[in-house]
N, C-alpha and C. Protein backbone atom coordinates (compact mmCIF):
# COMPACT_ATOMS: atom_id res chain seq x y z
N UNK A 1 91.51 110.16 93.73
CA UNK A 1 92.59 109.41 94.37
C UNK A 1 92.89 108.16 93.55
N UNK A 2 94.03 108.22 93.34
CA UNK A 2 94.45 106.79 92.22
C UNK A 2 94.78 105.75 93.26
N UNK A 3 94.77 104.51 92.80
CA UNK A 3 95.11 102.62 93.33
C UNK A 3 96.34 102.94 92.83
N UNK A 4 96.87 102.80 92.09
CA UNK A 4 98.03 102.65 91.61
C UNK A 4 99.26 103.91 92.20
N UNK A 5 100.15 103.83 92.42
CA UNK A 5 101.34 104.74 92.11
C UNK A 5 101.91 104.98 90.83
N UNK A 6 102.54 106.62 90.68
CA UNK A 6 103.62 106.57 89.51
C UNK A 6 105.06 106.38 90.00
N UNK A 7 105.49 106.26 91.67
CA UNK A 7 106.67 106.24 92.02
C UNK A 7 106.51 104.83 92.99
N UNK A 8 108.03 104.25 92.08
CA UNK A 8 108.53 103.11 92.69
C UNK A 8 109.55 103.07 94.20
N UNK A 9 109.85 102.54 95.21
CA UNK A 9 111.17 102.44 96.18
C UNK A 9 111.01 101.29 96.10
N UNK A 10 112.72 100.52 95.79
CA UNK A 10 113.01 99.29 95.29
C UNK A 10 114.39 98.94 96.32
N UNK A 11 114.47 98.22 96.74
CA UNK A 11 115.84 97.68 97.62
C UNK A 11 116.57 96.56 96.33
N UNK A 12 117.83 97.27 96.50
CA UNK A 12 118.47 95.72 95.59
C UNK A 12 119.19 94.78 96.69
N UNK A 13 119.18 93.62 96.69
CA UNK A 13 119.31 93.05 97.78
C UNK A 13 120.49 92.47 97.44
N UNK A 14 121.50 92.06 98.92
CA UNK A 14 122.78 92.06 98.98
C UNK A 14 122.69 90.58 99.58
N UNK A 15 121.77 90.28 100.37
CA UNK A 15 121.78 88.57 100.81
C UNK A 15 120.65 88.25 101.11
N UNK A 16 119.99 87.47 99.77
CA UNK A 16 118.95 87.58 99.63
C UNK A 16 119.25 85.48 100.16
N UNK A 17 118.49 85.11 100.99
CA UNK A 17 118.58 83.90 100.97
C UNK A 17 117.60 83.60 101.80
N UNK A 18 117.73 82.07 101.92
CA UNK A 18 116.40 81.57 102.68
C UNK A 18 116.50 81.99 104.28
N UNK A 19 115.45 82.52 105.00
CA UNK A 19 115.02 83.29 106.05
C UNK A 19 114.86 82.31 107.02
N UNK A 20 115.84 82.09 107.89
CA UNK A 20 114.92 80.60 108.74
C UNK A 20 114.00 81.80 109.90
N UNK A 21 114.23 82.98 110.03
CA UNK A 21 113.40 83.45 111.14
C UNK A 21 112.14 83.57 110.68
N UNK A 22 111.56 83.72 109.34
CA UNK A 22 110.56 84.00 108.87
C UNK A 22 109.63 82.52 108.61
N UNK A 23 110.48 81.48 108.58
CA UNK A 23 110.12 80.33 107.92
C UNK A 23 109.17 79.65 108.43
N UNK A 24 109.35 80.19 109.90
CA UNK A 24 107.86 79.47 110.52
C UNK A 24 106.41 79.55 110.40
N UNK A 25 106.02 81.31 109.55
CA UNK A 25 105.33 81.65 109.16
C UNK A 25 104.75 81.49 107.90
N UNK A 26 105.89 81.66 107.47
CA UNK A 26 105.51 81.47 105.93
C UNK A 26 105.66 80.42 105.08
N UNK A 27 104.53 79.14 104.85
CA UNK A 27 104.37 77.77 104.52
C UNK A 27 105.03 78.15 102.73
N UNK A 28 104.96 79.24 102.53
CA UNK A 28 105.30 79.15 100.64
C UNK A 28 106.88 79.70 100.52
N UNK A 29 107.86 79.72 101.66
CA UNK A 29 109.07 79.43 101.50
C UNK A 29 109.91 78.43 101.04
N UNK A 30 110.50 78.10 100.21
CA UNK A 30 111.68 77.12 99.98
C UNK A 30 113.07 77.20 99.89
N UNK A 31 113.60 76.09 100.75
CA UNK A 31 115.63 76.13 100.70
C UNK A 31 115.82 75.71 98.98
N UNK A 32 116.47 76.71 98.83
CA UNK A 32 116.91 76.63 97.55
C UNK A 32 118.41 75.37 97.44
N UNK A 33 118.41 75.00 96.67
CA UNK A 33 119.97 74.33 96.92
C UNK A 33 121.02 75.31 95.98
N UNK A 34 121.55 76.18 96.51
CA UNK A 34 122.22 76.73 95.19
C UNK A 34 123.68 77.89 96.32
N UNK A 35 124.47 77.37 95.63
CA UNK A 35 125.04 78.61 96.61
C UNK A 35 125.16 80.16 97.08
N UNK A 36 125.68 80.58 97.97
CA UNK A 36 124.96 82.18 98.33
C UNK A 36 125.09 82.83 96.66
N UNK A 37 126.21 82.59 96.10
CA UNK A 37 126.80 83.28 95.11
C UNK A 37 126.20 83.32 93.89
N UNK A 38 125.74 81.83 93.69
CA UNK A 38 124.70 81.49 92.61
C UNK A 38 123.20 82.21 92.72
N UNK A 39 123.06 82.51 93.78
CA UNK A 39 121.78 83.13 94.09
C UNK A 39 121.67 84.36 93.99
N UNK A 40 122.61 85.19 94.49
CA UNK A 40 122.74 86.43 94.18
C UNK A 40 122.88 86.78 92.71
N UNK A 41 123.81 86.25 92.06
CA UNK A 41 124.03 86.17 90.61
C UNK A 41 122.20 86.44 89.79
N UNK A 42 121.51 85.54 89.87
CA UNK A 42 120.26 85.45 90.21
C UNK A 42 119.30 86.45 90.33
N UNK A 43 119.35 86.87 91.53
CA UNK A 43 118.61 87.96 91.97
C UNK A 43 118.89 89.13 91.63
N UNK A 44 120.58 89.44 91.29
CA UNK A 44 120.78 90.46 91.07
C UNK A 44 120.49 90.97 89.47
N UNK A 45 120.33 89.86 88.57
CA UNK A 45 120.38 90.07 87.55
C UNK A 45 118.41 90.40 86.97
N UNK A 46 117.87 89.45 87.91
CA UNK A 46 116.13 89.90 87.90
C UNK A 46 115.59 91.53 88.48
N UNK A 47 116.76 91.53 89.66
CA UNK A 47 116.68 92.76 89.84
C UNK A 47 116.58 93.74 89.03
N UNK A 48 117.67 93.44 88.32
CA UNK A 48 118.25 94.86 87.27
C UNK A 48 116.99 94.88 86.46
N UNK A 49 116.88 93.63 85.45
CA UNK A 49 115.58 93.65 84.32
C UNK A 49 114.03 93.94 85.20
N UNK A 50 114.16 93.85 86.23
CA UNK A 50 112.91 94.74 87.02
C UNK A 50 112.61 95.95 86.79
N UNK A 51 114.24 96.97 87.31
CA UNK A 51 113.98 98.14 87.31
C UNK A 51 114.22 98.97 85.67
N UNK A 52 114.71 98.18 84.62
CA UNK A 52 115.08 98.38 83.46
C UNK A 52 113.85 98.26 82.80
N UNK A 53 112.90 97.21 82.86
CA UNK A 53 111.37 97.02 82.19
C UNK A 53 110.48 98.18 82.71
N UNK A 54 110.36 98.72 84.48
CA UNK A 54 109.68 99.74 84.37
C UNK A 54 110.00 100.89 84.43
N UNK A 55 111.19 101.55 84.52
CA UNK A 55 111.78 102.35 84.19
C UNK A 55 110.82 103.09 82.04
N UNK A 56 111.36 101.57 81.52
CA UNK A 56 110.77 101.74 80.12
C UNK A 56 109.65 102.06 79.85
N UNK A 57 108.38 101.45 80.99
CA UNK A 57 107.44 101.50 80.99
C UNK A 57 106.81 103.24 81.85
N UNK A 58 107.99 104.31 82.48
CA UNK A 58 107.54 105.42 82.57
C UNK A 58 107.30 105.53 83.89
N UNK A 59 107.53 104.72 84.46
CA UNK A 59 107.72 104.51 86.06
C UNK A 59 108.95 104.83 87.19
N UNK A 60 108.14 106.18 87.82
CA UNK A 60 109.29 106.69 88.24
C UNK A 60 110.17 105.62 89.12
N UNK A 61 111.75 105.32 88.96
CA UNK A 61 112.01 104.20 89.98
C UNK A 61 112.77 105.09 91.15
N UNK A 62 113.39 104.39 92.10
CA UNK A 62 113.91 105.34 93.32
C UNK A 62 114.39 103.62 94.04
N UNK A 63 115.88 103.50 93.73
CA UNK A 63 117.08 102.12 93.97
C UNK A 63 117.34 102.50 95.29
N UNK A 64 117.66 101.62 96.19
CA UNK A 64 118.85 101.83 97.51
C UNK A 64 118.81 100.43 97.29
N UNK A 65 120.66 100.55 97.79
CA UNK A 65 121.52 99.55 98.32
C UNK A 65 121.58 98.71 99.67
N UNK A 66 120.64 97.83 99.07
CA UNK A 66 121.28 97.40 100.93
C UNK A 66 122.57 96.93 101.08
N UNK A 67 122.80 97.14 102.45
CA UNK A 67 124.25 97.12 102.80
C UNK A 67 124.16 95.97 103.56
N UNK A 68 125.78 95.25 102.83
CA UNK A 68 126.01 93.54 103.54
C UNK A 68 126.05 93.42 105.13
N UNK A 69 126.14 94.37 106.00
CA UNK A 69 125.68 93.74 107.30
C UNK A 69 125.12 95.05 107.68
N UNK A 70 124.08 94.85 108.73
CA UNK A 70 123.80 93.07 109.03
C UNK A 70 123.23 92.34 107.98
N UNK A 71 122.99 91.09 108.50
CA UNK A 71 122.42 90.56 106.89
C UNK A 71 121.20 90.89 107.13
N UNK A 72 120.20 90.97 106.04
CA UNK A 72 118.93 91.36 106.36
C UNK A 72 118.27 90.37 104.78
N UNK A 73 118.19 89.23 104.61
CA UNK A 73 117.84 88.46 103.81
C UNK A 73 116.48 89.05 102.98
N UNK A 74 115.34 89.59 103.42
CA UNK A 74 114.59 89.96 102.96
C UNK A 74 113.82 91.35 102.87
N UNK A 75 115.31 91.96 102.36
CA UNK A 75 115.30 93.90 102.58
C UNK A 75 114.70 94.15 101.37
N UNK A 76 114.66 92.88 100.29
CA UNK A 76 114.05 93.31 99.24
C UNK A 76 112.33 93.94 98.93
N UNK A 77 112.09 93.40 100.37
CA UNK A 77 110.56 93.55 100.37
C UNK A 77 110.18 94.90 101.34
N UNK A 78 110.75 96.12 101.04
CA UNK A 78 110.58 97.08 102.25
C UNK A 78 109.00 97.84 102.25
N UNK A 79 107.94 97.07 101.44
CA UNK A 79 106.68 97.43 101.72
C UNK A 79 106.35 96.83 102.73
N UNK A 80 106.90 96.49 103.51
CA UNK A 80 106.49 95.20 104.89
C UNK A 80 106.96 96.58 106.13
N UNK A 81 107.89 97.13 105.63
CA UNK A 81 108.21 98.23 107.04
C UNK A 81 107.56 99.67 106.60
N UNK A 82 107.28 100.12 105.76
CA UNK A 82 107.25 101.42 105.47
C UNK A 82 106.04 102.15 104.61
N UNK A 83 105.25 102.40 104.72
CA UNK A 83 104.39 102.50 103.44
C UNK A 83 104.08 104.45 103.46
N UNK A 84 103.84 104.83 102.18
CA UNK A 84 103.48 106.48 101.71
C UNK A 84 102.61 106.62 101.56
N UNK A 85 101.61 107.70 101.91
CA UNK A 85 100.38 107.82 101.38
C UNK A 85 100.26 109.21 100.81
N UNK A 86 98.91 109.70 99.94
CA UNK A 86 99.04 110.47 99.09
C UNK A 86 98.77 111.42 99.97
N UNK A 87 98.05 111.62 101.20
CA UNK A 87 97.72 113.04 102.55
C UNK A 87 98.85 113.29 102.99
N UNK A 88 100.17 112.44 102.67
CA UNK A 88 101.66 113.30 103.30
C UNK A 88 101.99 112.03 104.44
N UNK A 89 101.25 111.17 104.62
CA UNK A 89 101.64 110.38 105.57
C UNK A 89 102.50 109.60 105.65
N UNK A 90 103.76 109.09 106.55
CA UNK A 90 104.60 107.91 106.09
C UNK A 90 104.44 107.19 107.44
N UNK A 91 104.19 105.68 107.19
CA UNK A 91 103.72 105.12 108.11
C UNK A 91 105.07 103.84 108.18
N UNK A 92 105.85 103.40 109.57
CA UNK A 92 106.91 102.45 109.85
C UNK A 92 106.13 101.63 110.91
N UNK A 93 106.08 100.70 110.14
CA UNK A 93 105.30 99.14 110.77
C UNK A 93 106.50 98.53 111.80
N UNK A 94 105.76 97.58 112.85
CA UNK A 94 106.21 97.10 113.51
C UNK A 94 106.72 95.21 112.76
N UNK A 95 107.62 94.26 112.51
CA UNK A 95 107.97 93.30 111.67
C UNK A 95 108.08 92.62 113.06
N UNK A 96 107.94 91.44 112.53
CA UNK A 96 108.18 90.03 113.26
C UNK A 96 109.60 89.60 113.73
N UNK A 97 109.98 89.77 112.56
CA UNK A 97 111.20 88.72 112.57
C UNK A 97 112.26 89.96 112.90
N UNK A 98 113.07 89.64 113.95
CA UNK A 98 114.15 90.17 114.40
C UNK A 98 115.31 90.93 113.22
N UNK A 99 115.69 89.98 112.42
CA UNK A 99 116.10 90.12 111.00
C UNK A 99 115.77 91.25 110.40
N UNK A 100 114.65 91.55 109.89
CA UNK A 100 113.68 92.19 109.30
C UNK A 100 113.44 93.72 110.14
N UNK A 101 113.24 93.48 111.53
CA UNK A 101 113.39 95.07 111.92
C UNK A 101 114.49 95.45 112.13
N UNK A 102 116.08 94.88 111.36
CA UNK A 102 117.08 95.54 110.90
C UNK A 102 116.73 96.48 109.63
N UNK A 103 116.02 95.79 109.22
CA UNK A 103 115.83 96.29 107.32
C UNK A 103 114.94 98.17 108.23
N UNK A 104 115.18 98.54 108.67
CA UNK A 104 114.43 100.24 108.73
C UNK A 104 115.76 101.12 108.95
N UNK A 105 115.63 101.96 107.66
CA UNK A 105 116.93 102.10 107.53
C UNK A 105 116.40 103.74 107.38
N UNK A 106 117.17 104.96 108.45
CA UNK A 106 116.95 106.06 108.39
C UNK A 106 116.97 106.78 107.41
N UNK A 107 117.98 106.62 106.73
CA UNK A 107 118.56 107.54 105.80
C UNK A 107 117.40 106.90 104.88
N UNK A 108 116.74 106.17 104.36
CA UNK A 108 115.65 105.72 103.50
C UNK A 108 114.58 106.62 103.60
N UNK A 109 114.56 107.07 105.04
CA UNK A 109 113.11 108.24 105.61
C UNK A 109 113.52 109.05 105.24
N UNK A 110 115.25 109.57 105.39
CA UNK A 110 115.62 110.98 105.33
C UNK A 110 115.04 111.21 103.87
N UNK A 111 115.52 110.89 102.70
CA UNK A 111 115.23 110.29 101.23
C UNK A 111 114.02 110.93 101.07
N UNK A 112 113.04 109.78 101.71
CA UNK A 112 111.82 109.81 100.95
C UNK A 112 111.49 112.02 101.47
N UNK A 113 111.52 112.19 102.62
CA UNK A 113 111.39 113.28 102.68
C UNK A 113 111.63 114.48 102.69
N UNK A 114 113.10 114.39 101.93
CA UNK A 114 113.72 115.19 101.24
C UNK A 114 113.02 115.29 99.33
N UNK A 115 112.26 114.25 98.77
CA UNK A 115 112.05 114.40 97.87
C UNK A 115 110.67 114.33 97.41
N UNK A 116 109.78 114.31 98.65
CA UNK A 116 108.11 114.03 98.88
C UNK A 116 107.83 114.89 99.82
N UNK A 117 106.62 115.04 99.35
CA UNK A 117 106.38 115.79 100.69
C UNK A 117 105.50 114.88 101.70
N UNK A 118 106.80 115.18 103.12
CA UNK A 118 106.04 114.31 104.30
C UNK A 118 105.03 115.19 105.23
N UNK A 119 104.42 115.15 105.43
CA UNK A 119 103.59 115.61 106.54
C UNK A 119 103.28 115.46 108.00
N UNK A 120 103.38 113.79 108.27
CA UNK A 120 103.07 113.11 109.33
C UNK A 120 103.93 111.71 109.09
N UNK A 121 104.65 111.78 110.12
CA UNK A 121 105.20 110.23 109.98
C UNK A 121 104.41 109.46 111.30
N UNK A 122 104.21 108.17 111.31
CA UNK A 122 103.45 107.34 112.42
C UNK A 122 104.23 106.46 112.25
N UNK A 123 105.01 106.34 113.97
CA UNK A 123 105.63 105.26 113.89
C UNK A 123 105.41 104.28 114.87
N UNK A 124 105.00 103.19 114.29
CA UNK A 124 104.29 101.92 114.84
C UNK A 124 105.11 101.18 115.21
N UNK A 125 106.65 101.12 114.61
CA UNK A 125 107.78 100.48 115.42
C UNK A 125 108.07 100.24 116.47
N UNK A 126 107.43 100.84 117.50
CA UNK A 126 107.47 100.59 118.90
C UNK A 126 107.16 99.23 119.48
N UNK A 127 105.60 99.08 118.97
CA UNK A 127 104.70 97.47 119.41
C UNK A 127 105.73 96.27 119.00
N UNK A 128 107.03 96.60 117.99
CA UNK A 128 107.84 95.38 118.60
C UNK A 128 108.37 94.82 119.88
N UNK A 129 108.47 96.02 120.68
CA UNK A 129 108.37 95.89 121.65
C UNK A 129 107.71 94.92 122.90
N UNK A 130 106.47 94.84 122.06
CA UNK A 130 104.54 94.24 123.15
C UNK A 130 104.87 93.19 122.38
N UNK A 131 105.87 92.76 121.21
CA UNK A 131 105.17 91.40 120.54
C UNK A 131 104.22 91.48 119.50
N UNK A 132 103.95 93.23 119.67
CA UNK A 132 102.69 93.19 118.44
C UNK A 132 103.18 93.87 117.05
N UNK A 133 102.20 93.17 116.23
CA UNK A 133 102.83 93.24 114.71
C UNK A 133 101.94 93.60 113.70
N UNK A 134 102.23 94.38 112.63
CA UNK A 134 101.61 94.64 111.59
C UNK A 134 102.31 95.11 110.50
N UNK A 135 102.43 93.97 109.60
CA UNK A 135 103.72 94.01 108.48
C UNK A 135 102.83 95.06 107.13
N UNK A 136 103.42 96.32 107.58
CA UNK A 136 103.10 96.97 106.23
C UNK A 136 101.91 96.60 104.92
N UNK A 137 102.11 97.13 103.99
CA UNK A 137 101.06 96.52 102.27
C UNK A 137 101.34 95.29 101.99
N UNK A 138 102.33 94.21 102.86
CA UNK A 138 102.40 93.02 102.76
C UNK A 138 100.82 92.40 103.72
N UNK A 139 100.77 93.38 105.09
CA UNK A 139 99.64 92.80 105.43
C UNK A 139 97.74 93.69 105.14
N UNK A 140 98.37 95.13 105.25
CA UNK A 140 97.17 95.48 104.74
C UNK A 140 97.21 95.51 103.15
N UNK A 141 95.92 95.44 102.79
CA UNK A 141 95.55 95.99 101.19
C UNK A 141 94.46 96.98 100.76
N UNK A 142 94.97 98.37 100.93
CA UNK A 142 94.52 99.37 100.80
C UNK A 142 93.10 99.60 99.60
N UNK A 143 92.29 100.13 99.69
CA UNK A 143 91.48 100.36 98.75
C UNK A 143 91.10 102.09 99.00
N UNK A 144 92.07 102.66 97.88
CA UNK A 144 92.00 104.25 98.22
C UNK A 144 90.91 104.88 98.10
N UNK A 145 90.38 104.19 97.29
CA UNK A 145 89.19 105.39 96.86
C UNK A 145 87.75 105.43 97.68
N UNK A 146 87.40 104.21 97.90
CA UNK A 146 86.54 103.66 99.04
C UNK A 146 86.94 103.59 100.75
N UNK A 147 88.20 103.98 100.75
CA UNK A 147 88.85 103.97 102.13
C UNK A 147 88.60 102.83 102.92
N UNK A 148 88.81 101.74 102.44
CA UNK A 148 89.10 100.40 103.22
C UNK A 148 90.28 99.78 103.19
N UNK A 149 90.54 99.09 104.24
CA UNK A 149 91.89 98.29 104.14
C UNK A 149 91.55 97.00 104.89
N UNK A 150 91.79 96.35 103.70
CA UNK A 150 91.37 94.43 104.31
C UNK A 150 92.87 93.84 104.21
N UNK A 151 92.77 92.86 105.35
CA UNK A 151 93.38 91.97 106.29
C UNK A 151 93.33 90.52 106.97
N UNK A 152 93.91 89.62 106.43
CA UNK A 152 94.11 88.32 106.73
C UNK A 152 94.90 88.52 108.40
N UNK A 153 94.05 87.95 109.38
CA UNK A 153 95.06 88.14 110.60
C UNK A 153 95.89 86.58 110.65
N UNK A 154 97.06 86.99 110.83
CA UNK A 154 98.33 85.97 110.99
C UNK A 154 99.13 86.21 112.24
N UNK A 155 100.31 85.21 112.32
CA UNK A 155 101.37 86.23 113.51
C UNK A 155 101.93 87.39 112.92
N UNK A 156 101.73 87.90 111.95
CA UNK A 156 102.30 88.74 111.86
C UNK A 156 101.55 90.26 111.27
N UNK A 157 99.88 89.55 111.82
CA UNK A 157 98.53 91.11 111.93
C UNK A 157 98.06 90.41 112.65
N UNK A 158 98.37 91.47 113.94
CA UNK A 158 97.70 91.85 114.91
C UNK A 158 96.02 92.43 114.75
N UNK A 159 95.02 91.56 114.97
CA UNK A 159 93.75 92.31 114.75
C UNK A 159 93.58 93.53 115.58
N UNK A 160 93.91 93.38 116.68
CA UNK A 160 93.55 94.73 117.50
C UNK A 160 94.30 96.36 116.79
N UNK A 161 96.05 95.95 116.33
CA UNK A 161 96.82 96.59 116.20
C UNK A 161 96.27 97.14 114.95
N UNK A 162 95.64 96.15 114.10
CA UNK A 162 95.02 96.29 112.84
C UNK A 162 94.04 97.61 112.65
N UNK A 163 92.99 97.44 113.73
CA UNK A 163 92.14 98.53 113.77
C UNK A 163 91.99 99.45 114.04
N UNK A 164 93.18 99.92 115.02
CA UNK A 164 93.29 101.33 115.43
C UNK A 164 94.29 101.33 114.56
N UNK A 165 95.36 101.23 114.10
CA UNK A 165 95.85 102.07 113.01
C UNK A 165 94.99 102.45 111.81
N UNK A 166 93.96 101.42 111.11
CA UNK A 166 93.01 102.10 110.30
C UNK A 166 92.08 103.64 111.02
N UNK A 167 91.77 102.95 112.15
CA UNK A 167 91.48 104.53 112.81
C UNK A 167 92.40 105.58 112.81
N UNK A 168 93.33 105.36 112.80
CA UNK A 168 94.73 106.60 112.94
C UNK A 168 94.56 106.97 111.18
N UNK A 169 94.35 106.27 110.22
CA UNK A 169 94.58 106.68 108.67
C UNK A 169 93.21 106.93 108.51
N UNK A 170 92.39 107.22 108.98
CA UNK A 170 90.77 107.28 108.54
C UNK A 170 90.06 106.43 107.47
N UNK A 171 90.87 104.87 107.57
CA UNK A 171 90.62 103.83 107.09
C UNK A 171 89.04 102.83 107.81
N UNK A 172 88.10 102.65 107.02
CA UNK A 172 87.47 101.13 107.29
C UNK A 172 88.09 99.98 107.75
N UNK A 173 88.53 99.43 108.65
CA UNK A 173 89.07 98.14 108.60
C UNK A 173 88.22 96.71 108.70
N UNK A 174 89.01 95.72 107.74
CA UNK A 174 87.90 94.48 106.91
C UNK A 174 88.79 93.51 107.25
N UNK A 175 88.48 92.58 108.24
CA UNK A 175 89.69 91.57 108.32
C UNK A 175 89.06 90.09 108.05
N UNK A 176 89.32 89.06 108.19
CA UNK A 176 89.16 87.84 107.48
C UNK A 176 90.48 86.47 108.32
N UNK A 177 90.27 85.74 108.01
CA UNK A 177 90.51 84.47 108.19
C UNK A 177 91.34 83.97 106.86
N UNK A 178 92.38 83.53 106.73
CA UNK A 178 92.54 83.06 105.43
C UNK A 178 93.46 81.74 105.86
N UNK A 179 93.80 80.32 105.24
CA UNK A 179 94.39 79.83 105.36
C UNK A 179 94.81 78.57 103.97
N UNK A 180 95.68 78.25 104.32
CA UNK A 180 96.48 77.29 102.71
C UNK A 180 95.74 76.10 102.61
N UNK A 181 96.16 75.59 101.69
CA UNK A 181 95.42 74.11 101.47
C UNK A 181 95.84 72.51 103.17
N UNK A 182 96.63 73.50 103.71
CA UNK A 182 97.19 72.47 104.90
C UNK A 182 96.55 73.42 106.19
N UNK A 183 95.53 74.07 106.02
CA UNK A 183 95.26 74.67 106.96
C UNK A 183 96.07 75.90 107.67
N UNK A 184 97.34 76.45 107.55
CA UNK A 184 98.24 77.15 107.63
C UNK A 184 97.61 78.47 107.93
N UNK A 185 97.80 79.40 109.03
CA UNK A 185 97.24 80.82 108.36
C UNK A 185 97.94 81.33 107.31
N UNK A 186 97.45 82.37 106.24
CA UNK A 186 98.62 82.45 105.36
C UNK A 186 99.08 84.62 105.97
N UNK A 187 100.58 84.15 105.68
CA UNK A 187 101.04 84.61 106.54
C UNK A 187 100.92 86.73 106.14
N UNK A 188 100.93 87.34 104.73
CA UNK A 188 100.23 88.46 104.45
C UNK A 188 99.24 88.06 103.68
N UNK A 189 98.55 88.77 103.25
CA UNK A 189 97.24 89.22 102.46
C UNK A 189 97.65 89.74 101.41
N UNK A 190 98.67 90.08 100.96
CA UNK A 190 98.71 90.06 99.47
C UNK A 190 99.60 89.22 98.64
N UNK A 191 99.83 88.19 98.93
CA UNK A 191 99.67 87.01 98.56
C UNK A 191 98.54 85.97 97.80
N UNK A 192 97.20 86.82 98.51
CA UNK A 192 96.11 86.28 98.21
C UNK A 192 94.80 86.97 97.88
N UNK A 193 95.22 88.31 97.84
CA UNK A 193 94.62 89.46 97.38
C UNK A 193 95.53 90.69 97.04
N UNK A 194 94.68 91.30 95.82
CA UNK A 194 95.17 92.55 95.15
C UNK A 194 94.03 93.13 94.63
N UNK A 195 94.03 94.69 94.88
CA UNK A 195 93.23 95.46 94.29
C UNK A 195 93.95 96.27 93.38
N UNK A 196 93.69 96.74 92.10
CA UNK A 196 94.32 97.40 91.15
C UNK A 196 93.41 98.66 90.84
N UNK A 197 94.04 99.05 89.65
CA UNK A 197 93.27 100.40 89.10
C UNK A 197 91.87 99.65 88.97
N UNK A 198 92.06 98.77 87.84
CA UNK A 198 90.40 98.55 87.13
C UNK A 198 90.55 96.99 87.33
N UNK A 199 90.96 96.17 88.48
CA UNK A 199 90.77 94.54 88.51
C UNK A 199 91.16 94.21 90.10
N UNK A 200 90.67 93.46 90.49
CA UNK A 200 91.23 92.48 91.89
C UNK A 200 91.20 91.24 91.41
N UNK A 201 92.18 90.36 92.31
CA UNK A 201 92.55 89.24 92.29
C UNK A 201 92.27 88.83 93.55
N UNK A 202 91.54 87.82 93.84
CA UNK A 202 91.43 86.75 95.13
C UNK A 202 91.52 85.72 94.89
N UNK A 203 91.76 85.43 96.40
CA UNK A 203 91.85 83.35 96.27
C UNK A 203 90.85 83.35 97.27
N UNK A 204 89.38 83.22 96.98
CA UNK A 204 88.25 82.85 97.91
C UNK A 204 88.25 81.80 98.56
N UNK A 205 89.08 81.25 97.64
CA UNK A 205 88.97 79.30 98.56
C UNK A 205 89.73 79.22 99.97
N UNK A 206 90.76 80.32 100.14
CA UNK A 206 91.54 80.27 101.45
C UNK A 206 90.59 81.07 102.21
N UNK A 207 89.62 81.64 102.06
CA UNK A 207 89.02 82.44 103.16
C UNK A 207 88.42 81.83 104.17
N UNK A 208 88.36 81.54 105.50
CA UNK A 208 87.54 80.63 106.22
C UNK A 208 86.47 81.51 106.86
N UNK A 209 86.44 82.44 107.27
CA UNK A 209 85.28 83.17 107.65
C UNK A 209 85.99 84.78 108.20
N UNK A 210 85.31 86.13 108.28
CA UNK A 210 85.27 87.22 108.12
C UNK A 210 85.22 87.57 109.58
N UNK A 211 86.28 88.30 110.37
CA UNK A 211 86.16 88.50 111.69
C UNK A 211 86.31 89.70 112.15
């Protein structure tokens, strides 16, 4: 079982701007001063040299458009709603921000399983409902080969929600405490952890204790 993927799903984003619904959570946001237009200009152009560098690099890519309404400011990040796994599974997380559970976009499912093979979809979208949340590979961080998935709980991971979905994927679940230099919880876990093919990256200093 590989860490890595050879297939990319990439959103190019149509209004990409500062999130005030998200902002409460997330202490490493900033208002940009720049106008919508200047920004997009921007994004759209990092975008492109994104998918143009790994494209080069042999990486299968797979683009959708988001579409200008509703606005959905941060559709660029659709590992927060949706994640694939290599047993056929496709799993749709429950998101915080009102905004954001616009960004689940059908025809994206139809897609993936018209050109993958799906097996089982689990859809966790419901617990927006209860208030409860668990933002996709933004909040877990999978470790395939060892079958663990560790977790910073925030508002936006649910510990309880956390552990029975690792029970539903026949996952270990490893959760933790993490917070910023202002005390902040920080708001996903990969922000502050990554596991790769052959390296991880942590920030030990935000960890406050293992729960």
């Amino acid at each position: 079982m590989k860490q890595q993927t050879n297939s990319l799903f990439l959103v190019r984003p149509s209004n990409f701007v500062f999130n005030t619904e998200t902002a409460h959570s997330n202490a490493f946001q900033q208002v940009i001063n720049e106008s919508p237009e200047a920004i997009y200009q921007k994004v759209d152009a990092e975008f492109t040299g994104l998918v143009s560098t790994l494209e080069a690099a042999g990486v299968d890519i797979h683009v959708f458009e988001d579409t200008k309404e509703p606005v959905k400011p941060d559709a660029v990040f659709p590992n927060n709603g949706i994640s694939c796994h290599e047993d056929g599974t496709l799993v749709l997380y429950p998101m915080c921000a009102t905004n954001r559970q616009l960004e689940r976009n059908p025809d994206f499912i139809t897609y993936i399983k018209k050109h993958f093979e799906v097996k089982r979809v689990l859809d966790l979208s419901v617990y927006e409902k209860e208030n409860r949340f668990l933002e996709g590979t933004g909040s877990f961080i999978f470790e395939y080969k060892s079958k663990k998935v560790y977790a910073c709980i925030s508002p936006r991971m649910g510990q309880a929600l956390f552990i029975s979905t690792c029970e539903l994927l026949g996952y270990q679940p490893i959760s933790f405490h993490a917070n910023d230099s202002d005390g902040k919880a920080i708001y996903h876990t990969n922000v502050m952890l990554c596991i790769a093919e052959h390296f991880a990256a942590i920030c030990l200093e935000g960890i406050s204790n293992k729960v």
